[in-house]
Protein backbone atom coordinates (compact mmCIF):
# COMPACT_ATOMS: atom_id res chain seq x y z
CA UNK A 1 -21.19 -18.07 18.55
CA UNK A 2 -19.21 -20.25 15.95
CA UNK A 3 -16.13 -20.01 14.73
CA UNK A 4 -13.76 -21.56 11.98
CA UNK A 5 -10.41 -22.56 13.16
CA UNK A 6 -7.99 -23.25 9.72
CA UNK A 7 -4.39 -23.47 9.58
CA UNK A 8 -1.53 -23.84 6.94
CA UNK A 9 -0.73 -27.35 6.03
CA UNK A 10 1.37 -29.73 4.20
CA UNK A 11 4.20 -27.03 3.29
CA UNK A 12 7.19 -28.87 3.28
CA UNK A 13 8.93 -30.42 0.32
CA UNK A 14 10.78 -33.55 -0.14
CA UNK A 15 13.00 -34.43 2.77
CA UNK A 16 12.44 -30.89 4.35
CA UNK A 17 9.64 -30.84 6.60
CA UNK A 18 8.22 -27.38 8.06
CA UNK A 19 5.64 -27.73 11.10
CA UNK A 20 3.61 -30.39 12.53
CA UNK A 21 0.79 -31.20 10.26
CA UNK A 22 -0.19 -34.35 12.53
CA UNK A 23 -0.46 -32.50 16.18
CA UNK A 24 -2.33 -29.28 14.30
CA UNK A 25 -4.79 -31.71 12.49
CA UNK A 26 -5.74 -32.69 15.79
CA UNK A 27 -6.62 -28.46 16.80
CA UNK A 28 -7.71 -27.10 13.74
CA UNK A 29 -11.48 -27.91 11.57
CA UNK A 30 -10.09 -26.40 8.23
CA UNK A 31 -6.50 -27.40 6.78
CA UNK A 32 -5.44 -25.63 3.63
CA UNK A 33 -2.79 -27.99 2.31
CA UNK A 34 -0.28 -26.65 0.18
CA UNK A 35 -0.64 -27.64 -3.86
CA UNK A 36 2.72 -27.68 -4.96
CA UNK A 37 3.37 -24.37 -6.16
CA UNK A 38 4.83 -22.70 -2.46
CA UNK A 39 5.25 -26.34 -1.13
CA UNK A 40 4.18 -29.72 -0.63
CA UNK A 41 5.00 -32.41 -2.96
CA UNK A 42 2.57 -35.37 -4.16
CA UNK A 43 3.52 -37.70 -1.51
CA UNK A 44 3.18 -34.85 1.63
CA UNK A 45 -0.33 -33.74 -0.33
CA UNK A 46 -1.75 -37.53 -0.20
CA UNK A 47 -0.30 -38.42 3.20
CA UNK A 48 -1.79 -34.74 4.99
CA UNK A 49 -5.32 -35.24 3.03
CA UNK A 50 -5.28 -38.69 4.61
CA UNK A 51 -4.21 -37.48 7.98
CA UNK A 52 -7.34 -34.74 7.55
CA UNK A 53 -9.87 -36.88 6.28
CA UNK A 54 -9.02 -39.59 9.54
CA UNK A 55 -9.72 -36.44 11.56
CA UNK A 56 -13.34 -35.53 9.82
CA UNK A 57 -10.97 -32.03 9.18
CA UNK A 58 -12.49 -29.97 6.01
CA UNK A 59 -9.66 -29.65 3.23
CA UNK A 60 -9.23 -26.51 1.81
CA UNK A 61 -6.55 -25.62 -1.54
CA UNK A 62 -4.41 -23.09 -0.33
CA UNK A 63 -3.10 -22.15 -4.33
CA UNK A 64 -0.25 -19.61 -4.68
CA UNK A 65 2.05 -18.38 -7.32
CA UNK A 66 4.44 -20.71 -8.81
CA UNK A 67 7.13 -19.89 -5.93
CA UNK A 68 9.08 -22.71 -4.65
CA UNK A 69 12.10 -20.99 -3.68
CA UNK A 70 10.52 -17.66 -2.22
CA UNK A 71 7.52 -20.22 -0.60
CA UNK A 72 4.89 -18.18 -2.55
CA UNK A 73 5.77 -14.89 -0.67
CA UNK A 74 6.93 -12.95 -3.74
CA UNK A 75 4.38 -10.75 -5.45
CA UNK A 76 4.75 -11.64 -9.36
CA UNK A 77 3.23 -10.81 -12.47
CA UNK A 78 1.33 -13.19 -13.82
CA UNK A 79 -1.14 -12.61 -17.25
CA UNK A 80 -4.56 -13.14 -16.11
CA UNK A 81 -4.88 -16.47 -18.44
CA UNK A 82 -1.68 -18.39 -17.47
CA UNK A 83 -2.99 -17.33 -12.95
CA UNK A 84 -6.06 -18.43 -14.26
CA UNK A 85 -5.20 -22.01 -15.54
CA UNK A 86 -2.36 -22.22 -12.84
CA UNK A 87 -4.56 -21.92 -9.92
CA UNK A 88 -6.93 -24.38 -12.01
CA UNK A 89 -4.39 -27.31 -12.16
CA UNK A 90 -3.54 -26.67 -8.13
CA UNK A 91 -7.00 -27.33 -7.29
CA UNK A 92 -7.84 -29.79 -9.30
CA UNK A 93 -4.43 -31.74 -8.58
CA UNK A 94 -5.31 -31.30 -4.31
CA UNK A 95 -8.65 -32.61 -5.07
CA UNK A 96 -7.98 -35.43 -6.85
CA UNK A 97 -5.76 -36.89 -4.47
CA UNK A 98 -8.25 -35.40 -1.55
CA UNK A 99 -11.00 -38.19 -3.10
CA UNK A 100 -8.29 -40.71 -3.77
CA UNK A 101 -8.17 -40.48 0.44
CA UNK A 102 -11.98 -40.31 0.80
CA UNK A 103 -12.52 -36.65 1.50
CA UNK A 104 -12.45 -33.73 -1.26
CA UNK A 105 -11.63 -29.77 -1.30
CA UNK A 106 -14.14 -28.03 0.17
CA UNK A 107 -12.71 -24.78 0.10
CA UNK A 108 -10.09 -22.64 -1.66
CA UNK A 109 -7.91 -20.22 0.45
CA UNK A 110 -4.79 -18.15 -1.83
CA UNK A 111 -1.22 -18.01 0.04
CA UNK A 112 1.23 -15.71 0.86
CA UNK A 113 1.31 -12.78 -2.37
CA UNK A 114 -1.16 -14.07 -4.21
CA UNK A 115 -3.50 -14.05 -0.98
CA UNK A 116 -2.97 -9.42 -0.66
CA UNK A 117 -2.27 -9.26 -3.89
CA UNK A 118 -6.05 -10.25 -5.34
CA UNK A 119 -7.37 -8.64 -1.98
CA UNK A 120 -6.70 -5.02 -4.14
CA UNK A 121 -5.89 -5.79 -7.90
CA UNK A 122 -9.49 -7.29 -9.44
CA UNK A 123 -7.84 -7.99 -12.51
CA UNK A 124 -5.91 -11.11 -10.76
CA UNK A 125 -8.90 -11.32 -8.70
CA UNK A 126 -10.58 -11.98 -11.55
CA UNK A 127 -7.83 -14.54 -12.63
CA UNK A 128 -8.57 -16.53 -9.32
CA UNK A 129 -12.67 -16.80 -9.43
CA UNK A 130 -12.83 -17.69 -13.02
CA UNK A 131 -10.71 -20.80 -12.32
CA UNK A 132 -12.53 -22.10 -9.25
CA UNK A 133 -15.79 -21.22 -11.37
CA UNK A 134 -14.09 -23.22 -14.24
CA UNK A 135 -13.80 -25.98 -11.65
CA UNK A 136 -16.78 -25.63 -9.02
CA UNK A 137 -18.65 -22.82 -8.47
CA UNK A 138 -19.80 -24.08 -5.45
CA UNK A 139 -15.95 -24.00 -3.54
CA UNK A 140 -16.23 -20.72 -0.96
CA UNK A 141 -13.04 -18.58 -0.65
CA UNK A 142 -11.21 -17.56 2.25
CA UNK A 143 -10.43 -13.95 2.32
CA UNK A 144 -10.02 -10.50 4.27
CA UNK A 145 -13.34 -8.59 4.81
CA UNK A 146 -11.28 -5.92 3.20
CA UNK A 147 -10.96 -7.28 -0.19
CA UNK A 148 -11.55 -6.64 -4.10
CA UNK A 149 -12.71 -10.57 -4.10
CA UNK A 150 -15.70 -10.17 -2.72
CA UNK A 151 -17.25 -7.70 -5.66
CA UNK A 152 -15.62 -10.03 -7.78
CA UNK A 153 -16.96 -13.09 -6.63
CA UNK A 154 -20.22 -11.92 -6.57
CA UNK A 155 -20.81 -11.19 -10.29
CA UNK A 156 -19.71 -14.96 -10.76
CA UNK A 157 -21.78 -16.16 -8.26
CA UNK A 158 -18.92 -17.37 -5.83
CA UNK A 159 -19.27 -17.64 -2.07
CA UNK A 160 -16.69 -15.59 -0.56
CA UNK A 161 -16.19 -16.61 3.54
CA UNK A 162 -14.03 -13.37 5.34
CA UNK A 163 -11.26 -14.64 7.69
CA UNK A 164 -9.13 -13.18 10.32
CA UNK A 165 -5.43 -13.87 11.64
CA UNK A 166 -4.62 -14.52 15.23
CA UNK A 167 -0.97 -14.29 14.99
CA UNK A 168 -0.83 -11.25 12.87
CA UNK A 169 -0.58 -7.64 13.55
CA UNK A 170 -3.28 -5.59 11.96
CA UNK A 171 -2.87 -1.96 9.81
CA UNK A 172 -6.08 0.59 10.15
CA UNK A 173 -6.91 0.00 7.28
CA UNK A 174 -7.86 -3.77 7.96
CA UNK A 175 -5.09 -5.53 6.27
CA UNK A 176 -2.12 -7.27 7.22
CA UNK A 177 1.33 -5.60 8.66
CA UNK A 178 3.71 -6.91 6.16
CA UNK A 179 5.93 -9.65 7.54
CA UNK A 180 9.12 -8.12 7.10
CA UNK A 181 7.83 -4.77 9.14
CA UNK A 182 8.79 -5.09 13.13
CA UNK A 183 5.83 -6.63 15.17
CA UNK A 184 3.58 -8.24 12.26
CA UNK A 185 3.88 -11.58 13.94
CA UNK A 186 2.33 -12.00 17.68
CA UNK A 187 4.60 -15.25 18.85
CA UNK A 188 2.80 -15.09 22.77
CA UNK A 189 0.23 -17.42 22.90
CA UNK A 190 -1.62 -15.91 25.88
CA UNK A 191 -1.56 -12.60 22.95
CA UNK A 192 -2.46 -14.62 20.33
CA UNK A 193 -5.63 -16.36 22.43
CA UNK A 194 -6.73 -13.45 23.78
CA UNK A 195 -6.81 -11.64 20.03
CA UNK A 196 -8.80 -14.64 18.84
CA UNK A 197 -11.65 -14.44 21.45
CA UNK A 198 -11.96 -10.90 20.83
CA UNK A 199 -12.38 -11.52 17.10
CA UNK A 200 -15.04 -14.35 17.70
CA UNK A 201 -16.97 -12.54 20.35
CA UNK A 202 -16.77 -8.76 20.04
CA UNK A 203 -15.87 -8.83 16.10
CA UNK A 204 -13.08 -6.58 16.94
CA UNK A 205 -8.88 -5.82 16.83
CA UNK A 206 -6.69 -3.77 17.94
CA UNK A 207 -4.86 -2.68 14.98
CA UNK A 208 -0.82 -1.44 15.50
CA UNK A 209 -1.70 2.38 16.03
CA UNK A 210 -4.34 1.46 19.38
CA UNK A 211 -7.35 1.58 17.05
CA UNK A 212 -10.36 -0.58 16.94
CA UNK A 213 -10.97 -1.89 13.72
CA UNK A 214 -13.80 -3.92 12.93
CA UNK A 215 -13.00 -8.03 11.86
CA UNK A 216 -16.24 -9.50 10.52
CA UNK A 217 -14.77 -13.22 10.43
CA UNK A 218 -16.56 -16.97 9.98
CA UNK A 219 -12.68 -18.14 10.08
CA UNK A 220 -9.90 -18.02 12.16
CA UNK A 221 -6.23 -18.49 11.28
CA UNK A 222 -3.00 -19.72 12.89
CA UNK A 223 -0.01 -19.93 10.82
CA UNK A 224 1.33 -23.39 10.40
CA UNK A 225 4.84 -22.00 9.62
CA UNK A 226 5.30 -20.07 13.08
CA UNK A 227 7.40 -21.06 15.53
CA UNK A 228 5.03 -23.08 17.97
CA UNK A 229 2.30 -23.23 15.77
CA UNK A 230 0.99 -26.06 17.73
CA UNK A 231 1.36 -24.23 21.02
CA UNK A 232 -0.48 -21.35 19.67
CA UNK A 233 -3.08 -23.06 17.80
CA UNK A 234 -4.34 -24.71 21.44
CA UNK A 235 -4.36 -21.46 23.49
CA UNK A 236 -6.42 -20.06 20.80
CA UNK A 237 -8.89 -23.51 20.68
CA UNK A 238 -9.20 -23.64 24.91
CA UNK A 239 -9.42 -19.79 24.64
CA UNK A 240 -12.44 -19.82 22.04
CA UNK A 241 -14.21 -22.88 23.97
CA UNK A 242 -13.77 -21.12 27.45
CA UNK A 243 -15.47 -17.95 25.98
CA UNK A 244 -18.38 -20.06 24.86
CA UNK A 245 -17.74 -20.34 21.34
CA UNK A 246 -18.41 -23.13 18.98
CA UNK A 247 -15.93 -24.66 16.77
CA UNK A 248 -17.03 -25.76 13.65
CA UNK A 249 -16.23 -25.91 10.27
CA UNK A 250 -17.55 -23.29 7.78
CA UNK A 251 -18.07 -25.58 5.18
């Protein structure tokens, strides 16, 4: 068994700092460091690629909406040409400051509305292939197993890599309990571990009603944003290794 462990990174701006990039660097094998459209700034970009590179962590672009002030978790509408060239100019902005530190992007992972809203509209799915095509066809995505990307990607000829979320509560259907609902964040870390074997070993979740639903996942994610992301982000690690799984980067 092997299993991805990625986390949110580099998502504060200026002199306001959110998480602990350094300590989760040192728990995580994927970071997907904010471009500058939800958060980060150029110098918190070059100094968390750094930090991930002198870790031998894989970078990933985690590309959003152009959101500072709702941190990329408003849904917006965007014409397919103007997502397409904005999610363009993240990427190649993140990787050219990723190879300025001796690593690169390996990886592209959407955040916050962006991230459910091209899991079921293909037209902004679309949007979102066509400019890591336009870039390099040979990034993967992260995304749900349930997800319009994945037909999408395909006719392009883009890797698509399914993910699933430790601390997050799961609908039947297979997505995401919206974070404002009561319950869609699990803070317990003995929870959160526990979900995150499960996922990596029986491919399973229990989703909000009691029901099993299946989670097909090469990746798994802790929020860097949660309260004791750090905590949680090492009970799922020791919990993965104790169950005899392998951590390793999918890329």
């Amino acid at each position: 068994m092997m299993i991805d462990l990625n986390a949110d990174l580099g998502e504060g701006f200026g002199n306001w700092l959110l998480g602990d990039d350094a300590a989760l660097l040192d728990v995580v094998t994927s970071a997907n460091i904010a471009c500058g459209f939800h958060a980060g700034d150029p110098l918190i970009i070059r100094r968390t690629c750094a930090a991930a590179v002198d870790r031998g962590v894989m970078i990933g672009a985690q590309v959003s909406y152009r959101d500072l002030a709702g941190f990329g978790r408003r849904e917006m509408e965007v014409d397919p040409e103007e997502l397409c060239a904005e999610v363009l100019y993240q990427l190649a902005a993140l990787d050219g400051i990723a190879r300025a530190m001796g690593g690169r992007v390996s990886y592209v992972k959407p955040h916050g509305a962006l991230y459910h809203r091209i899991c079921r509209d293909p037209e902004q799915a679309e949007a979102v292939v066509a400019a890591i095509v336009d870039y390099d066809r040979s990034l993967p995505m992260l995304t749900l197993p349930v997800s319009a990307v994945h037909e999408v990607a395909a006719r392009e000829g883009l890797t698509t890599v399914t993910e699933a979320f430790a601390d997050r509560a799961y609908t039947p259907a297979g997505t995401l309990v919206p974070r404002r609902s009561p319950g869609a964040i699990v803070y317990d870390p003995v929870t959160v571990a526990a979900r995150a074997v499960r996922m990596a070993t029986a491919r399973t979740v229990t989703a909000v009603d009691g029901s099993q639903i299946p989670v097909d996942a090469r990746s798994i994610c802790v929020h860097g944003d949660t309260p004791d992301a750090v905590l949680l982000a090492r009970a799922v690690r020791d919990g993965l290794i104790a169950a005899g799984v392998t951590l390793k980067a999918f890329t």
